[in-house]
Protein backbone atom coordinates (compact mmCIF):
# COMPACT_ATOMS: atom_id res chain seq x y z
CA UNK A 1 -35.45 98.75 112.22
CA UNK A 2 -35.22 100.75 115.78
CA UNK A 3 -34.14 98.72 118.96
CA UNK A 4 -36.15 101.24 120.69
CA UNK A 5 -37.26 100.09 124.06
CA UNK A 6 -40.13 101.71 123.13
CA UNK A 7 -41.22 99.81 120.10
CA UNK A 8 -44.60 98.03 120.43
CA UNK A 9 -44.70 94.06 119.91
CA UNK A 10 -47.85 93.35 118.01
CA UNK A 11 -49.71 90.35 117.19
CA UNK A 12 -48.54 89.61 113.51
CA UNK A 13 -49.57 86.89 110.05
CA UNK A 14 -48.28 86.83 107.50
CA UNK A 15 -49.54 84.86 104.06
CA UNK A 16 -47.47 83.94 101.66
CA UNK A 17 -48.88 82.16 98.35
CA UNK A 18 -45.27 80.78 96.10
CA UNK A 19 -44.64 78.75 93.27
CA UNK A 20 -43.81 74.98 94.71
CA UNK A 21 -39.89 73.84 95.10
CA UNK A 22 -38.22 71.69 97.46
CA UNK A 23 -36.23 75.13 99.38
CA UNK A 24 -39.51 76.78 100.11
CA UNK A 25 -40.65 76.63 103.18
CA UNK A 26 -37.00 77.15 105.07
CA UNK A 27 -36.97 80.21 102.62
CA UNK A 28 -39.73 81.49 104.18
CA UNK A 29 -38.29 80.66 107.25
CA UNK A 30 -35.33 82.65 107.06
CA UNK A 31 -36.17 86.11 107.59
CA UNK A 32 -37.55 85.15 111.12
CA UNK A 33 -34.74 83.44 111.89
CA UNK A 34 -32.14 86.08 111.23
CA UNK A 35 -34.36 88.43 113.37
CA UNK A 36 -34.03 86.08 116.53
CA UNK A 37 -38.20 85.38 115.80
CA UNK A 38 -39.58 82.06 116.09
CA UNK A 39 -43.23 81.77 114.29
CA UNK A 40 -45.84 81.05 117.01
CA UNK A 41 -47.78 78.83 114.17
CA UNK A 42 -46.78 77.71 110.66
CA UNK A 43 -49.39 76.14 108.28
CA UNK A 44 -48.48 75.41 104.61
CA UNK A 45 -51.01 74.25 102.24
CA UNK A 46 -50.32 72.72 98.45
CA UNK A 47 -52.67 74.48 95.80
CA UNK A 48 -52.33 72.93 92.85
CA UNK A 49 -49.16 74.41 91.18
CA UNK A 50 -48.70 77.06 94.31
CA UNK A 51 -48.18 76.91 97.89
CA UNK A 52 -50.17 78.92 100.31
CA UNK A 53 -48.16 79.40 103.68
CA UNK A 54 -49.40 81.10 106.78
CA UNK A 55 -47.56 82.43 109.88
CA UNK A 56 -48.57 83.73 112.91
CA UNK A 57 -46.56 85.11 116.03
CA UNK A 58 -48.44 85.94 119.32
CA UNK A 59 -45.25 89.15 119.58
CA UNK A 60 -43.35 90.74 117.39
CA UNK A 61 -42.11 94.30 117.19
CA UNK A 62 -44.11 96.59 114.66
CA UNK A 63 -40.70 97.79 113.56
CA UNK A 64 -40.30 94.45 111.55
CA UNK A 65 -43.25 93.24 110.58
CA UNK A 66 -42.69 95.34 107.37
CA UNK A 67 -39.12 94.31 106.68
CA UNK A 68 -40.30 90.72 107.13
CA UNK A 69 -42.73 91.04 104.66
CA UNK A 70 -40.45 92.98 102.35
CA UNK A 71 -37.82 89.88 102.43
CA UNK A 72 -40.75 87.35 102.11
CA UNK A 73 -41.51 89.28 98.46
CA UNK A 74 -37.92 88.93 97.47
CA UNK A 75 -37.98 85.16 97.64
CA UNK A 76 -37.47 83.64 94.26
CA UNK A 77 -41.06 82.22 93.51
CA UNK A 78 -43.59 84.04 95.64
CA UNK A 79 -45.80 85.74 93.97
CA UNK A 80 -47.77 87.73 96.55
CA UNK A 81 -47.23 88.44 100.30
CA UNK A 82 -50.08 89.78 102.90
CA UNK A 83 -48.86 90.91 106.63
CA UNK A 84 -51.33 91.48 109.16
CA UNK A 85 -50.47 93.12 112.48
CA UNK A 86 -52.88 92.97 115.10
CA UNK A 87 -53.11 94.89 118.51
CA UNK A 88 -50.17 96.10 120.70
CA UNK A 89 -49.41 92.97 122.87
CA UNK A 90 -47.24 95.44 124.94
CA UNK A 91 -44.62 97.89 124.88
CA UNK A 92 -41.31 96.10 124.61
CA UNK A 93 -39.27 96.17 127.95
């Protein structure tokens, strides 16, 4: 992760489909949090024995959009993890 002034924020989701247990969803929550990101949208979704969750944020830098991902897959219980950045909102100031 750069602090570059630089770095691009982008328009980011992120799906993440888990096995169901009472810690999930502040889990998922986590590696947002320790990155000082708050999720513009949060939708989770029961299927059957798995839970489908999807966030969205309208910023983010491009810098961590894989590292976010990368901590979402090492949550006990997911079993897959999709991030999708969008276009450059702006260059961050």
């Amino acid at each position: 992760m750069s602090d570059s002034p630089e770095a691009p924020l982008v328009a980011a989701r992120f799906t993440v489909t888990a096995d169901i247990f009472p810690g999930l969803l502040p889990r998922i929550l986590e590696p947002f949090a320790r990155r000082d990101l708050v999720p513009d949208s949060l939708r989770a979704v029961r299927e059957g024995e798995a839970m489908r969750a999807e966030l969205s944020l309208h910023a983010m830098p491009l810098d961590m959009v894989a590292l976010v991902a990368g901590n979402l897959g090492q949550i006990v219980g997911v079993r897959r993890v999709e991030a999708m950045e969008g276009r450059i909102v702006r260059l961050a100031a």
